[in-house]
N, C-alpha and C. Protein backbone atom coordinates (compact mmCIF):
# COMPACT_ATOMS: atom_id res chain seq x y z
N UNK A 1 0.85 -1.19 0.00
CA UNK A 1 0.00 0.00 0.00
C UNK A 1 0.89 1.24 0.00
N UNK A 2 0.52 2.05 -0.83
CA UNK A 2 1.54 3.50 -1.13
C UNK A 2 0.65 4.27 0.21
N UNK A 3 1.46 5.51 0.69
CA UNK A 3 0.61 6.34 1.51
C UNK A 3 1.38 7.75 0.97
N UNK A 4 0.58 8.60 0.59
CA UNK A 4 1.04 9.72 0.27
C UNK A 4 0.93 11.01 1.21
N UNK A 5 1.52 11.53 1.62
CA UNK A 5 1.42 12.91 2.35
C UNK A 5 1.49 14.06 1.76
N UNK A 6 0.75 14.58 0.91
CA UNK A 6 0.35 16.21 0.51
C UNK A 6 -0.23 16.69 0.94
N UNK A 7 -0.36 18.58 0.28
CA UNK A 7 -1.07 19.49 0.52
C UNK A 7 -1.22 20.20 -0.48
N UNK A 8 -2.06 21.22 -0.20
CA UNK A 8 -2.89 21.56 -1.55
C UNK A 8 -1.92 22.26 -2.27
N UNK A 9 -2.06 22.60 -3.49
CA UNK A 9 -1.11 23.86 -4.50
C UNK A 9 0.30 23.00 -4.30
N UNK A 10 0.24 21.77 -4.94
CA UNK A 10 1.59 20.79 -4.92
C UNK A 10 1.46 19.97 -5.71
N UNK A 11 2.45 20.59 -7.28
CA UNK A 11 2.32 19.74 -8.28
C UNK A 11 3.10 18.61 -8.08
N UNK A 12 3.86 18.11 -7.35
CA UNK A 12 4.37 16.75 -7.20
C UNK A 12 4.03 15.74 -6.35
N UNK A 13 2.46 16.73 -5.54
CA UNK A 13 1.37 15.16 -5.18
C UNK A 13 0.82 15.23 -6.22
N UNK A 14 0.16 16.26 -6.66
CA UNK A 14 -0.48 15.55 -7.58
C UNK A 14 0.22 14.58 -8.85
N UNK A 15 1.47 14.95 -8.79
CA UNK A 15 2.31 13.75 -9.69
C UNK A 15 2.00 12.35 -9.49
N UNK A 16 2.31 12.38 -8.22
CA UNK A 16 2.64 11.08 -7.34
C UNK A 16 0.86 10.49 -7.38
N UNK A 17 0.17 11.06 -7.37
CA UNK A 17 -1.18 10.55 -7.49
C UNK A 17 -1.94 10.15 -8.62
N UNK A 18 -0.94 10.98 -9.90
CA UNK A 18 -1.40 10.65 -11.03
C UNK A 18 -0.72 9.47 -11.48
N UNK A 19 0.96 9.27 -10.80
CA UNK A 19 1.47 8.24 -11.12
C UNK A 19 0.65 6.40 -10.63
N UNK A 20 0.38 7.01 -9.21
CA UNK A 20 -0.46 5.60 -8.71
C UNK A 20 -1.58 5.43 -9.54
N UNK A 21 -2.37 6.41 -10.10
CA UNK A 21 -3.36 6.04 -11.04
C UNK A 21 -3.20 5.19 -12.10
N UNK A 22 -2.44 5.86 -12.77
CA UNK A 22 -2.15 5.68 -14.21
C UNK A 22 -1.45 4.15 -14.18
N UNK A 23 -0.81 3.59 -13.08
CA UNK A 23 -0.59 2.49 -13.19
C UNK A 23 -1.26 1.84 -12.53
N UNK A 24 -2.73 1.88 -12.13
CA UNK A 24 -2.92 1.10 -10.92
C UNK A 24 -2.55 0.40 -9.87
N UNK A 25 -1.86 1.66 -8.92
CA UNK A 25 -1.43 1.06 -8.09
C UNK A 25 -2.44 1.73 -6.91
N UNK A 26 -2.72 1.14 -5.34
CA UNK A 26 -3.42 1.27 -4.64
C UNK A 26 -2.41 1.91 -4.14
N UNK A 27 -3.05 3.36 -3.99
CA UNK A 27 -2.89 4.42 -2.72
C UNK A 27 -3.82 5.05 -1.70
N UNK A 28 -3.56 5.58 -0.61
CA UNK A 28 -4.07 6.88 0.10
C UNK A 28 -3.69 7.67 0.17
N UNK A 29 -4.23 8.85 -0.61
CA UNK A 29 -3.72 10.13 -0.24
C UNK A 29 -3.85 11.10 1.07
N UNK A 30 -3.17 11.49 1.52
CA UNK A 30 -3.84 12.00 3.03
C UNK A 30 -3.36 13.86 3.22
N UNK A 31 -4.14 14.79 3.00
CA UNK A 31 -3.96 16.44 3.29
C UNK A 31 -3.33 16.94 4.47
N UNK A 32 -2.20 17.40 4.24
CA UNK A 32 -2.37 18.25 5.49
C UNK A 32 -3.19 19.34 5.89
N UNK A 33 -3.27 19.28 7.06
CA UNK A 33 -4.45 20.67 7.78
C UNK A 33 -5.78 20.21 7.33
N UNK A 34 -6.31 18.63 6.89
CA UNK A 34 -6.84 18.12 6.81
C UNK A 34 -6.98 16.55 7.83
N UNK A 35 -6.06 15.84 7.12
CA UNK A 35 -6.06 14.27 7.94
C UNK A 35 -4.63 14.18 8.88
N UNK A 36 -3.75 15.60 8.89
CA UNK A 36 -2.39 15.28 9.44
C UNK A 36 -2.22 17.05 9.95
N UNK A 37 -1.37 17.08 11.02
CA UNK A 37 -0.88 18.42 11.01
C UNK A 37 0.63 18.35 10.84
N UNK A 38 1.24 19.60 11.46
CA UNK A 38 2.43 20.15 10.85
C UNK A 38 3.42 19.07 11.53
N UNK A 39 3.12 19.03 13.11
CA UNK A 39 3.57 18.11 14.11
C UNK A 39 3.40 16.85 13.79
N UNK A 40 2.70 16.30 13.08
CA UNK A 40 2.43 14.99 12.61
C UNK A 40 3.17 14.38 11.90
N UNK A 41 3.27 15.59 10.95
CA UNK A 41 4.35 14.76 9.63
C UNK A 41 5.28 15.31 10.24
N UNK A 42 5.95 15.94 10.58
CA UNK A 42 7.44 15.72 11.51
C UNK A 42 7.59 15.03 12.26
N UNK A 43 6.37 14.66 13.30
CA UNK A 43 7.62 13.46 13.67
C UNK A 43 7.17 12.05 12.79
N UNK A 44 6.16 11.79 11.83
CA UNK A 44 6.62 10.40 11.04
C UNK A 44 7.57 10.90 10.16
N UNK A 45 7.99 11.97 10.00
CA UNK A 45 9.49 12.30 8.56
C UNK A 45 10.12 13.32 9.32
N UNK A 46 10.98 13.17 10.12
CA UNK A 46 11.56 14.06 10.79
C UNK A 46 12.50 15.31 9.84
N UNK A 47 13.04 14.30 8.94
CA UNK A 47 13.92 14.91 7.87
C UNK A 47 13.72 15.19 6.68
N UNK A 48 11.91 15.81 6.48
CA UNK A 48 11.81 15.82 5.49
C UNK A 48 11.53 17.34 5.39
N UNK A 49 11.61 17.98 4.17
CA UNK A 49 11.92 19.14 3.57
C UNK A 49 11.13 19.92 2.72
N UNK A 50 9.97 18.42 2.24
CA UNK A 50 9.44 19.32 0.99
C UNK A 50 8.25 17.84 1.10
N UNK A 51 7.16 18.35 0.40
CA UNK A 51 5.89 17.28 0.20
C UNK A 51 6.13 17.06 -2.06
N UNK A 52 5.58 15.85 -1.78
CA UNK A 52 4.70 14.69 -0.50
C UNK A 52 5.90 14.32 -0.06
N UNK A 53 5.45 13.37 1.31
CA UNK A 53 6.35 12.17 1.68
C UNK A 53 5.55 11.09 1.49
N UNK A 54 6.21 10.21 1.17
CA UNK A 54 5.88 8.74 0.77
C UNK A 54 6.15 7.63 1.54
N UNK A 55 5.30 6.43 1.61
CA UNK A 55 5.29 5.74 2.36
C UNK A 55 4.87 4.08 1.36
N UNK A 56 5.72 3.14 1.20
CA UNK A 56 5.26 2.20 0.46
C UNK A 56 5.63 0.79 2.03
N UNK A 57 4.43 0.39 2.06
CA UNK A 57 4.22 -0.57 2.82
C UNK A 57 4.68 -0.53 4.37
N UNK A 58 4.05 0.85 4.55
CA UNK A 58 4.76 1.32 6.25
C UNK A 58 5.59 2.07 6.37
N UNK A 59 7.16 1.89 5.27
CA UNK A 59 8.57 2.25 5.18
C UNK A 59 8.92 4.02 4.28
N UNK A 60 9.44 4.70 4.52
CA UNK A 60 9.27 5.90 3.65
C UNK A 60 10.34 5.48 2.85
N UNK A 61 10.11 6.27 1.56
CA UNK A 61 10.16 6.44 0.59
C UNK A 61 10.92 7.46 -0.15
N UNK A 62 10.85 8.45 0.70
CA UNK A 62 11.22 9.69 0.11
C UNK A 62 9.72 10.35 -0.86
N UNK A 63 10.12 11.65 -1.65
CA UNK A 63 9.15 11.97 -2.66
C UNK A 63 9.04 11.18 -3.96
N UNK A 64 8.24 12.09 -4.76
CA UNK A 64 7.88 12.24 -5.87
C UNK A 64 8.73 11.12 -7.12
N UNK A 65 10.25 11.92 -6.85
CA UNK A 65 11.13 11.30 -7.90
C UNK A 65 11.40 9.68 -6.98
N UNK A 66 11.39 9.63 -5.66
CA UNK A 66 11.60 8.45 -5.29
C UNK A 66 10.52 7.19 -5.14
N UNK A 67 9.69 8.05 -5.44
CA UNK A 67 8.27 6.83 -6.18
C UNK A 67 8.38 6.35 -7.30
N UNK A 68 8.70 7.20 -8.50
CA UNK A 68 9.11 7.33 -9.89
C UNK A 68 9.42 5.93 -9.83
N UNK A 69 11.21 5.80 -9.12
CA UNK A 69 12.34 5.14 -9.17
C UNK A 69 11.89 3.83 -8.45
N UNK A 70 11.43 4.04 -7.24
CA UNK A 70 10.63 3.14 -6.68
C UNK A 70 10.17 1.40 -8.26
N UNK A 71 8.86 2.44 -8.32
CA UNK A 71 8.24 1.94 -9.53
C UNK A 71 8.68 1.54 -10.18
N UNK A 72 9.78 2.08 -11.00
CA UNK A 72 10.84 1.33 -12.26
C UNK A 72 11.55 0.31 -11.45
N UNK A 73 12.07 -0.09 -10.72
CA UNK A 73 12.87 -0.33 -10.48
C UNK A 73 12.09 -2.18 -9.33
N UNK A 74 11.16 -1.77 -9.30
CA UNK A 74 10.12 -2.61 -8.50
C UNK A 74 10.05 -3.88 -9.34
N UNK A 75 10.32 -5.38 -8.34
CA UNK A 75 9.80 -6.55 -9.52
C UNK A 75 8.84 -7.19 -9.06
């Protein structure tokens, strides 16, 4: 299961969401200041910098380009 962490006015969730589409892959997308706050996603990504953060089967991921790579690279 992918888990995505965005917020609004962020063309690289919506990447990452168009990417799980387009291949059918099962995700959740989840908003901040919606289903998460600021404190939330810091402490599940302490070191993260920039949205989304990603989550494939519990484990992060990194973003956008590391879903990409993820994906290709997946057997």
């Amino acid at each position: 299961m992918i888990e995505i962490y965005g917020k609004h006015n962020c063309s690289y969730c919506d990447k990452a969401k168009f990417l799980c589409e387009r291949n059918n892959l099962e995700y959740v997308y989840k908003q901040l200041d919606e289903d998460f706050d600021r404190n939330a996603f810091f402490a599940m990504f302490p070191s993260a910098r920039s949205f989304p953060q990603i989550k494939v089967d519990g484990h992060s991921i990194g973003g956008y380009t590391d879903l990409e790579s993820w994906y290709q690279n997946r057997t």
